[in-house]
C-alpha atoms as a PDB file:
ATOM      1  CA  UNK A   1       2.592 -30.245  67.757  1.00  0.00           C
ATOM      2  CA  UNK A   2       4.775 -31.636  64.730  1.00  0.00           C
ATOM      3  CA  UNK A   3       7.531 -29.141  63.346  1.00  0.00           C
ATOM      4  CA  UNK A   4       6.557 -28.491  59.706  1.00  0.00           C
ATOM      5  CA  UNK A   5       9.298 -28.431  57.340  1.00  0.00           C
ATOM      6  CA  UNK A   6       8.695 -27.074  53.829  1.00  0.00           C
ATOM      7  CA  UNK A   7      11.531 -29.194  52.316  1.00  0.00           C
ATOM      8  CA  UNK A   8      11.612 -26.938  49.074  1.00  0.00           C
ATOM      9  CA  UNK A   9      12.325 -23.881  50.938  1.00  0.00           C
ATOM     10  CA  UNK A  10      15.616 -25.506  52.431  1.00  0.00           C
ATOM     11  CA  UNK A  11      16.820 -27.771  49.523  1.00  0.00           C
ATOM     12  CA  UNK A  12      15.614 -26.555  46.717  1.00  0.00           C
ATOM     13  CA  UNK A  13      13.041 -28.193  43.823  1.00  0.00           C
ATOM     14  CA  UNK A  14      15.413 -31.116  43.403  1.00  0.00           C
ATOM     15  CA  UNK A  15      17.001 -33.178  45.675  1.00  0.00           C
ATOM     16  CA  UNK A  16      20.283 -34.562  46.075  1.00  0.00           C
ATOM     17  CA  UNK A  17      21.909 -37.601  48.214  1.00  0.00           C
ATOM     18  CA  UNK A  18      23.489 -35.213  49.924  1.00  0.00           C
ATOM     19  CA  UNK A  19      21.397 -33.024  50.997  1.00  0.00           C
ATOM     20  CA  UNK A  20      19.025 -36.157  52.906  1.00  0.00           C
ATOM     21  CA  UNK A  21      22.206 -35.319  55.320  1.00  0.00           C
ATOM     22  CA  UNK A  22      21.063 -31.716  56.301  1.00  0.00           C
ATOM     23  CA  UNK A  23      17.377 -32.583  56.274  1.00  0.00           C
ATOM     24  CA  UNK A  24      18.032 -36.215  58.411  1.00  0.00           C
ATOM     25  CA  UNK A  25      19.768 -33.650  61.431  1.00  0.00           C
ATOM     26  CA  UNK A  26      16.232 -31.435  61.097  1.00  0.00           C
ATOM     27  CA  UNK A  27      14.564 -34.681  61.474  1.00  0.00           C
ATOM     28  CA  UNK A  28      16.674 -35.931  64.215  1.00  0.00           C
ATOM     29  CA  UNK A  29      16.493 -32.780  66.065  1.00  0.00           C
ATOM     30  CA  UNK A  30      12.738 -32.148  65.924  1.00  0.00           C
ATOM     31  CA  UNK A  31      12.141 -36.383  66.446  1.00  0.00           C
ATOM     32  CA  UNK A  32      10.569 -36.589  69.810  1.00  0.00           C
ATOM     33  CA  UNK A  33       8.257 -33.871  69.413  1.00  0.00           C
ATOM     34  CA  UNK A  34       7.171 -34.538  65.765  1.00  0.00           C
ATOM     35  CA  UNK A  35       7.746 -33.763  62.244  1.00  0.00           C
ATOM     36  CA  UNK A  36       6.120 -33.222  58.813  1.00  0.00           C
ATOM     37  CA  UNK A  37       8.338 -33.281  55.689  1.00  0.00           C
ATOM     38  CA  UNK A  38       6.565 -31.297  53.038  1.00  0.00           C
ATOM     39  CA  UNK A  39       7.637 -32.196  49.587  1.00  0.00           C
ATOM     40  CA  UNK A  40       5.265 -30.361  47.964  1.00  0.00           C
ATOM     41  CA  UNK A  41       6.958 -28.261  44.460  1.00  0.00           C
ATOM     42  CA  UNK A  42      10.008 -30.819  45.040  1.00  0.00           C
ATOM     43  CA  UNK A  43       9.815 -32.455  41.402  1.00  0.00           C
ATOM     44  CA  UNK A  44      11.604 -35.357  42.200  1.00  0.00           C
ATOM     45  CA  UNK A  45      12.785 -37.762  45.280  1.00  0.00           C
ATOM     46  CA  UNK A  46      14.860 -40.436  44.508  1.00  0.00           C
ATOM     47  CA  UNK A  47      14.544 -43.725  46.799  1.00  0.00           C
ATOM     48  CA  UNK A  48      18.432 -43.157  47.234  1.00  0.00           C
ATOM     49  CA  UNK A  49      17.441 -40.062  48.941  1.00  0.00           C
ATOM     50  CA  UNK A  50      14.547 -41.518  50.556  1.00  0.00           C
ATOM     51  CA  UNK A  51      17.085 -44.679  52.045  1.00  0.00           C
ATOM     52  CA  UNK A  52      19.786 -42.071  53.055  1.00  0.00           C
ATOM     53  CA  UNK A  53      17.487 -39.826  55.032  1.00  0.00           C
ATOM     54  CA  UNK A  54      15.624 -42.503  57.072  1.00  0.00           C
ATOM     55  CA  UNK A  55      17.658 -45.562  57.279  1.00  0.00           C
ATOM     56  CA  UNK A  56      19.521 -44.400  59.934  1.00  0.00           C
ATOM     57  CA  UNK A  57      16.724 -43.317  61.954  1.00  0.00           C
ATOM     58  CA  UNK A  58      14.726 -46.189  61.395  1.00  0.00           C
ATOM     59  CA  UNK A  59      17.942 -48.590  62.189  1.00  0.00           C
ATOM     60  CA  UNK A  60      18.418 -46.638  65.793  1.00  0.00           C
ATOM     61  CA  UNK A  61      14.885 -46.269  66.823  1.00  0.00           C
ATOM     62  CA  UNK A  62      12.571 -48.816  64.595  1.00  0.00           C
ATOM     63  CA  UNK A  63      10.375 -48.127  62.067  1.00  0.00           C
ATOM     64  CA  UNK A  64       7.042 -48.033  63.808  1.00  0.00           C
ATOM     65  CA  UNK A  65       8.235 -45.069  66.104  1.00  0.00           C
ATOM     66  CA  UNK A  66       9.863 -42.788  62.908  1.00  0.00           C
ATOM     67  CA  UNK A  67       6.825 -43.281  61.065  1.00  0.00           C
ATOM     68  CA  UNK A  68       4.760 -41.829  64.068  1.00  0.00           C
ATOM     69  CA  UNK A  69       7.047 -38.953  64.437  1.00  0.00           C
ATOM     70  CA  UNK A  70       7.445 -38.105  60.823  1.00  0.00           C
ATOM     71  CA  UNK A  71       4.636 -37.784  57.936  1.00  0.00           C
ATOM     72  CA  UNK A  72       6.292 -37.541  54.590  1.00  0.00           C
ATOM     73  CA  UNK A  73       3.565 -35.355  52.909  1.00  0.00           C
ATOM     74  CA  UNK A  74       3.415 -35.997  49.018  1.00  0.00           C
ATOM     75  CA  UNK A  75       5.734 -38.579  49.337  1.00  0.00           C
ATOM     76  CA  UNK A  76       4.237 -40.708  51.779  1.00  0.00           C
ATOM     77  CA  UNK A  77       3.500 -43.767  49.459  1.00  0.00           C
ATOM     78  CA  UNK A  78       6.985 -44.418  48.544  1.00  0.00           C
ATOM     79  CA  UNK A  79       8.102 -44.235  51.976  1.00  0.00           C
ATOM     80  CA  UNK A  80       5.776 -46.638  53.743  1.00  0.00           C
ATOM     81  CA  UNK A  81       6.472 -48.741  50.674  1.00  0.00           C
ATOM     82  CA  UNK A  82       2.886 -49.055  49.359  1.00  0.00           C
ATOM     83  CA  UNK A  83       3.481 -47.226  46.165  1.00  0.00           C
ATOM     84  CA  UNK A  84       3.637 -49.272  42.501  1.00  0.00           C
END
């Protein structure tokens, strides 16, 4: 079952560069077993952000397996790269 992480509740309603750095270990720690990223109440992601938390993750283990493991909720779009 995929560990849900309310991303508000840890960083706050706006997110900053450095904080994809705290949330990337959550990912990385909960990766195998599964993970949801909940943005909901976050007002705004930058793609900076975005690039800094999964780039890493998707360099090491491809980007086919992170996007099985982790569903970016509200924010999906932008990640899978299918937003306008």
């Amino acid at each position: 079952m995929k560990k849900n992480v309310k991303v508000r509740e840890i960083l706050g309603k706006e997110c900053n560069i450095e904080d994809a750095i705290l949330l990337r270990e959550i990912i990385r720690n909960n990766l195998e077993d599964g993970i949801q990223l909940d943005f909901e109440g976050v007002n705004r992601v930058a793609t900076t952000f975005l690039n800094c938390l999964l780039n890493d993750l998707i360099t090491k283990y491809g980007r086919k397996y992170v996007f099985q493991q982790v569903d970016v909720r509200d924010f999906s779009r932008v990640v899978l790269g299918t937003t306008f």
